[in-house]
PDB file of N, CA and C in Angstrom:
ATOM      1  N   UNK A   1     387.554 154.636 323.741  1.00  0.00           N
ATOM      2  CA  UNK A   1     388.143 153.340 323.999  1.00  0.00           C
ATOM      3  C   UNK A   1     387.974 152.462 322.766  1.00  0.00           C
ATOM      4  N   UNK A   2     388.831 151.908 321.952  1.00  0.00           N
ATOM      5  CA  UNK A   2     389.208 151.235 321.186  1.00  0.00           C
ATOM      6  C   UNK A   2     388.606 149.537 321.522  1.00  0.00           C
ATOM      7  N   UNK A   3     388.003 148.899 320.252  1.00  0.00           N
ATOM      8  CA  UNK A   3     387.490 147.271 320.895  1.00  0.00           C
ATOM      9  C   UNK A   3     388.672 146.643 320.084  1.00  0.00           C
ATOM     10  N   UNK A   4     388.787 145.364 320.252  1.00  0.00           N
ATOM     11  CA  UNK A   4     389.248 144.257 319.850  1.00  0.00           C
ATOM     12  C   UNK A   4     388.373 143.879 318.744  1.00  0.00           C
ATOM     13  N   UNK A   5     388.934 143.485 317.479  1.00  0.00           N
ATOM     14  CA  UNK A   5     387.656 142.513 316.306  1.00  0.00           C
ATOM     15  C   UNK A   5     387.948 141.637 317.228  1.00  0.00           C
ATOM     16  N   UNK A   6     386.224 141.449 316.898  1.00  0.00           N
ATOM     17  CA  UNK A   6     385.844 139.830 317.214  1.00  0.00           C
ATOM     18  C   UNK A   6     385.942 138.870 316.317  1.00  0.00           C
ATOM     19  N   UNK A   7     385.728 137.913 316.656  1.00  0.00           N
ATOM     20  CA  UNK A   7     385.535 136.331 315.644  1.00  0.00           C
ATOM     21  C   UNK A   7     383.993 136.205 315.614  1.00  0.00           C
ATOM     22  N   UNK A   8     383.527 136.026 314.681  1.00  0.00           N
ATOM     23  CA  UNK A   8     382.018 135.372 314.195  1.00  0.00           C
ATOM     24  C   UNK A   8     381.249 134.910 315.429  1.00  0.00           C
ATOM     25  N   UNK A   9     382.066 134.004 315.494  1.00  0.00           N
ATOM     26  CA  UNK A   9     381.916 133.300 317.138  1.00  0.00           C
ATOM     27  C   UNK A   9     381.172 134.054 318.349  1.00  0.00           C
ATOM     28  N   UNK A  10     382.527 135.176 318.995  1.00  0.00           N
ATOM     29  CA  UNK A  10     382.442 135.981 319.629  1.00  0.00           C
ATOM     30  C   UNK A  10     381.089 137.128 319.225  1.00  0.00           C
ATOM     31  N   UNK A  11     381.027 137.212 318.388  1.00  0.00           N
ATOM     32  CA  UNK A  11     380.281 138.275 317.660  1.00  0.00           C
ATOM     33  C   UNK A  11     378.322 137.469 318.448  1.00  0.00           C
ATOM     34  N   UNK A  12     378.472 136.332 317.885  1.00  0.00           N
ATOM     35  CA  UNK A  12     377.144 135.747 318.086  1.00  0.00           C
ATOM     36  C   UNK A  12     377.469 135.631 319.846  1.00  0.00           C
ATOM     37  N   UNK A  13     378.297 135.109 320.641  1.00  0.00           N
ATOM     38  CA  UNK A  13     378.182 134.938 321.948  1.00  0.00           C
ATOM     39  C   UNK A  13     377.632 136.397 322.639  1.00  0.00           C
ATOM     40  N   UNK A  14     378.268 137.164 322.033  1.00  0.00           N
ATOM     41  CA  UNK A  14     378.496 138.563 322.798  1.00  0.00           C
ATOM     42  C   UNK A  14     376.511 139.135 322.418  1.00  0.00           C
ATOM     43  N   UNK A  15     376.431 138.519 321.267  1.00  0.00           N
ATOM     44  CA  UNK A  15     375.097 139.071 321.151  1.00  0.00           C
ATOM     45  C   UNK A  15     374.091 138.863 321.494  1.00  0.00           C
ATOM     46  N   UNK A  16     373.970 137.354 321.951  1.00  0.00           N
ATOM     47  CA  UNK A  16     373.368 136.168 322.095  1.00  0.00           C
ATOM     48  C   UNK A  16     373.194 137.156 324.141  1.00  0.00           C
ATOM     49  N   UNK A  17     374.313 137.283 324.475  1.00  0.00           N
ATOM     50  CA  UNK A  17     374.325 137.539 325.992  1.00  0.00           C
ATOM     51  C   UNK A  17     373.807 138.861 325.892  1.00  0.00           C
ATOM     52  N   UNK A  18     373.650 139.722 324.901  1.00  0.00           N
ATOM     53  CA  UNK A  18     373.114 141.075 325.143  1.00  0.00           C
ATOM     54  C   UNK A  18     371.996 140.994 325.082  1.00  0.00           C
ATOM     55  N   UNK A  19     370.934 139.737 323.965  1.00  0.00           N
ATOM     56  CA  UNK A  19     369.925 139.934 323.872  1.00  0.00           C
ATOM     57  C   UNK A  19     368.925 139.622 325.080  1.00  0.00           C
ATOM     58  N   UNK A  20     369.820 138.503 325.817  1.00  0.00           N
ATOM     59  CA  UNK A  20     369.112 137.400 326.831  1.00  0.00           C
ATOM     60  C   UNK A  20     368.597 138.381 328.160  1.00  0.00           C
ATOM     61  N   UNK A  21     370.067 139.222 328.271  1.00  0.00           N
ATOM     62  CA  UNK A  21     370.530 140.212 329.116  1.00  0.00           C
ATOM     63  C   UNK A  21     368.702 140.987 329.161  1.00  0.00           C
ATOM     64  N   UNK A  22     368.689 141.812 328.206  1.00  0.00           N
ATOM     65  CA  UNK A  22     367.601 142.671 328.049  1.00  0.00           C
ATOM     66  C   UNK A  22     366.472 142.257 327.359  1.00  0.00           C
ATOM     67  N   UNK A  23     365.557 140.848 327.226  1.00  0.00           N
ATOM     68  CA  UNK A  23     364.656 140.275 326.973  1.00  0.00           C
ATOM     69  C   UNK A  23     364.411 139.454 327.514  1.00  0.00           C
ATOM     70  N   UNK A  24     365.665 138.650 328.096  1.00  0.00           N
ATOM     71  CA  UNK A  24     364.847 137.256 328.501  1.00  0.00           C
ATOM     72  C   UNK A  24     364.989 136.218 327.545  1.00  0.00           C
ATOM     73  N   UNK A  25     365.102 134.946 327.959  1.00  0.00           N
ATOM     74  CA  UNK A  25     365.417 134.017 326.893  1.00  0.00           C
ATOM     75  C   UNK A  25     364.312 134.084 326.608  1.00  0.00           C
ATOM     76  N   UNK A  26     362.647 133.679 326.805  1.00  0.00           N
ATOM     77  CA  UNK A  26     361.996 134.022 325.749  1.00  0.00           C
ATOM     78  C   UNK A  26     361.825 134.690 324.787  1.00  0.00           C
ATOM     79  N   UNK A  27     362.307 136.363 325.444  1.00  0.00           N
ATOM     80  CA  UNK A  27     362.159 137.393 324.308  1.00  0.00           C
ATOM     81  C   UNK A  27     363.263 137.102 323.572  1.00  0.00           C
ATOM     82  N   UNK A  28     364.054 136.572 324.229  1.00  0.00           N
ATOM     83  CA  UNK A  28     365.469 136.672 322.927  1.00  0.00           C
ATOM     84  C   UNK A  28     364.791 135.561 321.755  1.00  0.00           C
ATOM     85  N   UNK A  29     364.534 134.416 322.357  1.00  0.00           N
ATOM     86  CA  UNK A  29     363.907 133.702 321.391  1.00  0.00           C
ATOM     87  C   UNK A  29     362.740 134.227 319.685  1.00  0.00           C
ATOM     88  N   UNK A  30     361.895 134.670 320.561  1.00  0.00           N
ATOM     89  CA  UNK A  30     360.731 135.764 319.744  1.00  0.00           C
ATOM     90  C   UNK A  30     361.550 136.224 319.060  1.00  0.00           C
ATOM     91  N   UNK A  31     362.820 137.418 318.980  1.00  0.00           N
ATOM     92  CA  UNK A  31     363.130 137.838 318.789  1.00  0.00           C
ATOM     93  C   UNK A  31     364.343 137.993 317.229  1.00  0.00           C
ATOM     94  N   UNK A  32     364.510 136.382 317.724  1.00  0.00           N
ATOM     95  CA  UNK A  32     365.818 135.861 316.293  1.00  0.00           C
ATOM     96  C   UNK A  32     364.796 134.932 315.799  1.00  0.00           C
ATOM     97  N   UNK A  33     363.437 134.474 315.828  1.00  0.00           N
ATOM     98  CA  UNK A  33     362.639 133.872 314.904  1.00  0.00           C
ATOM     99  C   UNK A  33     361.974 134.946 314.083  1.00  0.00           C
ATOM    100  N   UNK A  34     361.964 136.133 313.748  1.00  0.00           N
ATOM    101  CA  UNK A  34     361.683 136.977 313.284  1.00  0.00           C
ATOM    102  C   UNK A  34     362.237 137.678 312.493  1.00  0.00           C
ATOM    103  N   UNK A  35     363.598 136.596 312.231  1.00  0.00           N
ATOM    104  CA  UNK A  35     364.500 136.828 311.109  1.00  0.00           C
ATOM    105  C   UNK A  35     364.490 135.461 310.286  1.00  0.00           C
ATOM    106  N   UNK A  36     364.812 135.370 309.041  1.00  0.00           N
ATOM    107  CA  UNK A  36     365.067 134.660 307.899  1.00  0.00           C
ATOM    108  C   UNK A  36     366.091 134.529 307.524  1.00  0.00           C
ATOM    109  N   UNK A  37     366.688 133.482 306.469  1.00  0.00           N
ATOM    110  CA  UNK A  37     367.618 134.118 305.580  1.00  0.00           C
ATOM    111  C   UNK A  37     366.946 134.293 304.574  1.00  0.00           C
ATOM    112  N   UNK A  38     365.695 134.729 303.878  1.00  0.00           N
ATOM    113  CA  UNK A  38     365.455 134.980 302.704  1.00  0.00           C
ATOM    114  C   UNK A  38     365.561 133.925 301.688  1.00  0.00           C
ATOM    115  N   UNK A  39     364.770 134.965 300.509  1.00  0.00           N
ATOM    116  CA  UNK A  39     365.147 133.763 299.325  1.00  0.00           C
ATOM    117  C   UNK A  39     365.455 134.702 298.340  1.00  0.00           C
ATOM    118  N   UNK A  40     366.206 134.101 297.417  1.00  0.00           N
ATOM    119  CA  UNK A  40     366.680 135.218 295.703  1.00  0.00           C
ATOM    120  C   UNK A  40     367.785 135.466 295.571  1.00  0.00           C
ATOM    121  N   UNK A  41     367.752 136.348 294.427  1.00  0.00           N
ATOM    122  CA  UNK A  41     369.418 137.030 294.692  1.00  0.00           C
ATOM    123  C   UNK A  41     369.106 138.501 294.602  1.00  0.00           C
ATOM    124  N   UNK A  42     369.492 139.155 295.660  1.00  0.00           N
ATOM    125  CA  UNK A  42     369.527 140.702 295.797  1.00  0.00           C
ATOM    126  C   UNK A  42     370.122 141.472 294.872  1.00  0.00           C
ATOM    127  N   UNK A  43     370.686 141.188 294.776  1.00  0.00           N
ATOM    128  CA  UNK A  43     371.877 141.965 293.747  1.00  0.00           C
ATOM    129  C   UNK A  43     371.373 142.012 292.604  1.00  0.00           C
ATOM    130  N   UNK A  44     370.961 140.848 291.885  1.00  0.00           N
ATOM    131  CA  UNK A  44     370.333 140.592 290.036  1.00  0.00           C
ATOM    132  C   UNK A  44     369.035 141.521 290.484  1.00  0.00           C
ATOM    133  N   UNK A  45     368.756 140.957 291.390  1.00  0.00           N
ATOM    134  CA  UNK A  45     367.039 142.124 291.252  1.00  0.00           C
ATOM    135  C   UNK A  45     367.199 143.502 291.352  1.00  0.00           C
ATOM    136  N   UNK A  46     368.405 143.948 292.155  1.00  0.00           N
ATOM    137  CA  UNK A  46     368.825 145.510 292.504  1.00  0.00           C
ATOM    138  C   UNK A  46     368.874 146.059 290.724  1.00  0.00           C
ATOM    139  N   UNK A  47     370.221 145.248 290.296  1.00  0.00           N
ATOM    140  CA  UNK A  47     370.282 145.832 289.456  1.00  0.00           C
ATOM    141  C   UNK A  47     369.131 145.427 287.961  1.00  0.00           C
ATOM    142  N   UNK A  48     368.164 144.903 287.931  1.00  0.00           N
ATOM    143  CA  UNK A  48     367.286 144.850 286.996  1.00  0.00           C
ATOM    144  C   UNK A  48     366.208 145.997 287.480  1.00  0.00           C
ATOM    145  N   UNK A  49     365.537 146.265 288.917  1.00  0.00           N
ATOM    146  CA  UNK A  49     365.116 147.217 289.088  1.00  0.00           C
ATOM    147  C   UNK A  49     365.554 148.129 288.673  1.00  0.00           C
ATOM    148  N   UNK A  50     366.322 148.621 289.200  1.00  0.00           N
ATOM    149  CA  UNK A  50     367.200 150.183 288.422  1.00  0.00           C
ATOM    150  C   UNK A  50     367.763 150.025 287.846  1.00  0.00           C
ATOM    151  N   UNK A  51     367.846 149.380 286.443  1.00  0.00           N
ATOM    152  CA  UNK A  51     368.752 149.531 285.471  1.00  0.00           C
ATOM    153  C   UNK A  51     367.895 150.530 284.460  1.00  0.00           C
ATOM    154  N   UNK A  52     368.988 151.541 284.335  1.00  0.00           N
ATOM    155  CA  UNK A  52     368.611 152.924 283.332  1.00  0.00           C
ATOM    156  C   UNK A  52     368.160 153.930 284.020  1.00  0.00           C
ATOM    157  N   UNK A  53     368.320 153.522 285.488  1.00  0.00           N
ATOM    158  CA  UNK A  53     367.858 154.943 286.016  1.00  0.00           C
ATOM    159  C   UNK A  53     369.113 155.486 286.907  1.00  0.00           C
ATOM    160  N   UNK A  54     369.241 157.094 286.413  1.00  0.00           N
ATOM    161  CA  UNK A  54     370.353 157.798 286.750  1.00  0.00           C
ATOM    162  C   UNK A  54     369.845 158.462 288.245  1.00  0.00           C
ATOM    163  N   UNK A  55     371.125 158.672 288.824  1.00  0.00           N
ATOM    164  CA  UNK A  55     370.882 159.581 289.976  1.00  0.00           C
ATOM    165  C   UNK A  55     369.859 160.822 290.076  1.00  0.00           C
ATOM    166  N   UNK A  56     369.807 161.495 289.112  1.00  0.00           N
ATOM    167  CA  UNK A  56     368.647 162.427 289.021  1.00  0.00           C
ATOM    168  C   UNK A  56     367.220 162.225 289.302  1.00  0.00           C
ATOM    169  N   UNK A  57     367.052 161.338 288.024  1.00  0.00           N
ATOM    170  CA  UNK A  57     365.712 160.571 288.153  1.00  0.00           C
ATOM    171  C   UNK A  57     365.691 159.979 289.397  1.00  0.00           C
ATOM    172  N   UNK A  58     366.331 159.305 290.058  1.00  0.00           N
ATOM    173  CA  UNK A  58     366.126 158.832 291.634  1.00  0.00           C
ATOM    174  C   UNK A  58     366.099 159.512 292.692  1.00  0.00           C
ATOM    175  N   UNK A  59     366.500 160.939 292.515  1.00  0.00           N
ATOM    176  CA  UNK A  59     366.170 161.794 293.118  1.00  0.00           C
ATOM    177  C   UNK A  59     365.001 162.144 292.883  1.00  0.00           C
ATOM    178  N   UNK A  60     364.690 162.783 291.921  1.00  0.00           N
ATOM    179  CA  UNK A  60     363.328 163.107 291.401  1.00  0.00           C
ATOM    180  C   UNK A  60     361.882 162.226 292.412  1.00  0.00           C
ATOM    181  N   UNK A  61     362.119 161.140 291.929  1.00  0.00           N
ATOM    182  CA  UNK A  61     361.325 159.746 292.657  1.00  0.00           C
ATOM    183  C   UNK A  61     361.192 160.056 294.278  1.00  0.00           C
ATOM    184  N   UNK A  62     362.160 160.144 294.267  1.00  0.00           N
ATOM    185  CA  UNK A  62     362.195 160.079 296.022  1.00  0.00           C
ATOM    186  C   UNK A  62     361.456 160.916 296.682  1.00  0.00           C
ATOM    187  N   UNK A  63     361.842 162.235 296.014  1.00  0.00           N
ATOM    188  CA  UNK A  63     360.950 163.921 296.509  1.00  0.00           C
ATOM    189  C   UNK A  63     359.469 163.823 296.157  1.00  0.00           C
ATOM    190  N   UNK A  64     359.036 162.873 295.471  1.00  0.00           N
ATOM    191  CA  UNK A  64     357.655 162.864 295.044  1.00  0.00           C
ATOM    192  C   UNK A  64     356.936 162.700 296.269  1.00  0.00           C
ATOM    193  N   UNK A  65     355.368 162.835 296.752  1.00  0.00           N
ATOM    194  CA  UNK A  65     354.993 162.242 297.397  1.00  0.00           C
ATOM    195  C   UNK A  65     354.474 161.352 297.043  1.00  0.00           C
ATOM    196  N   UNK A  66     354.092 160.300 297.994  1.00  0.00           N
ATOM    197  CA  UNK A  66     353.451 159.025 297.955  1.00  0.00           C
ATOM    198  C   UNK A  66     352.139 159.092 297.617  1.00  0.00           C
ATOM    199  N   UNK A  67     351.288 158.210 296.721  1.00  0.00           N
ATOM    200  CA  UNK A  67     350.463 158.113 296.079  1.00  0.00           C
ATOM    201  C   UNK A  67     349.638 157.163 296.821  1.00  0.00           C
TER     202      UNK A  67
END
């Protein structure tokens, strides 16, 4: 079955009623204070972190174990 896009709007109503649905307005509460919007810019830091490192080497990294 195929949905309809929603509007922003809709998006927060619909979610807002799913959370209440299965927490409880308290828990829903708890629940969206446990988000932020952050601070920085993601992107400048993404790419200053990994700048010069190729797919290999990030593979490499990954397979390592943790120290």
């Amino acid at each position: 079955m195929a949905s309809r896009p929603m509007s922003n709007y809709e998006i927060r109503r619909e979610g807002w009623a799913a959370l209440t649905e299965r927490l409880g307005i308290a828990g829903a509460i708890r629940f969206m204070m446990q988000y932020d919007a952050g601070y920085g810019d993601y992107t400048k830091e993404r790419h200053e972190l990994l700048a010069g490192l190729d797919l290999d080497e990030a593979l490499r990294q990954m397979r390592e174990p943790s120290r």
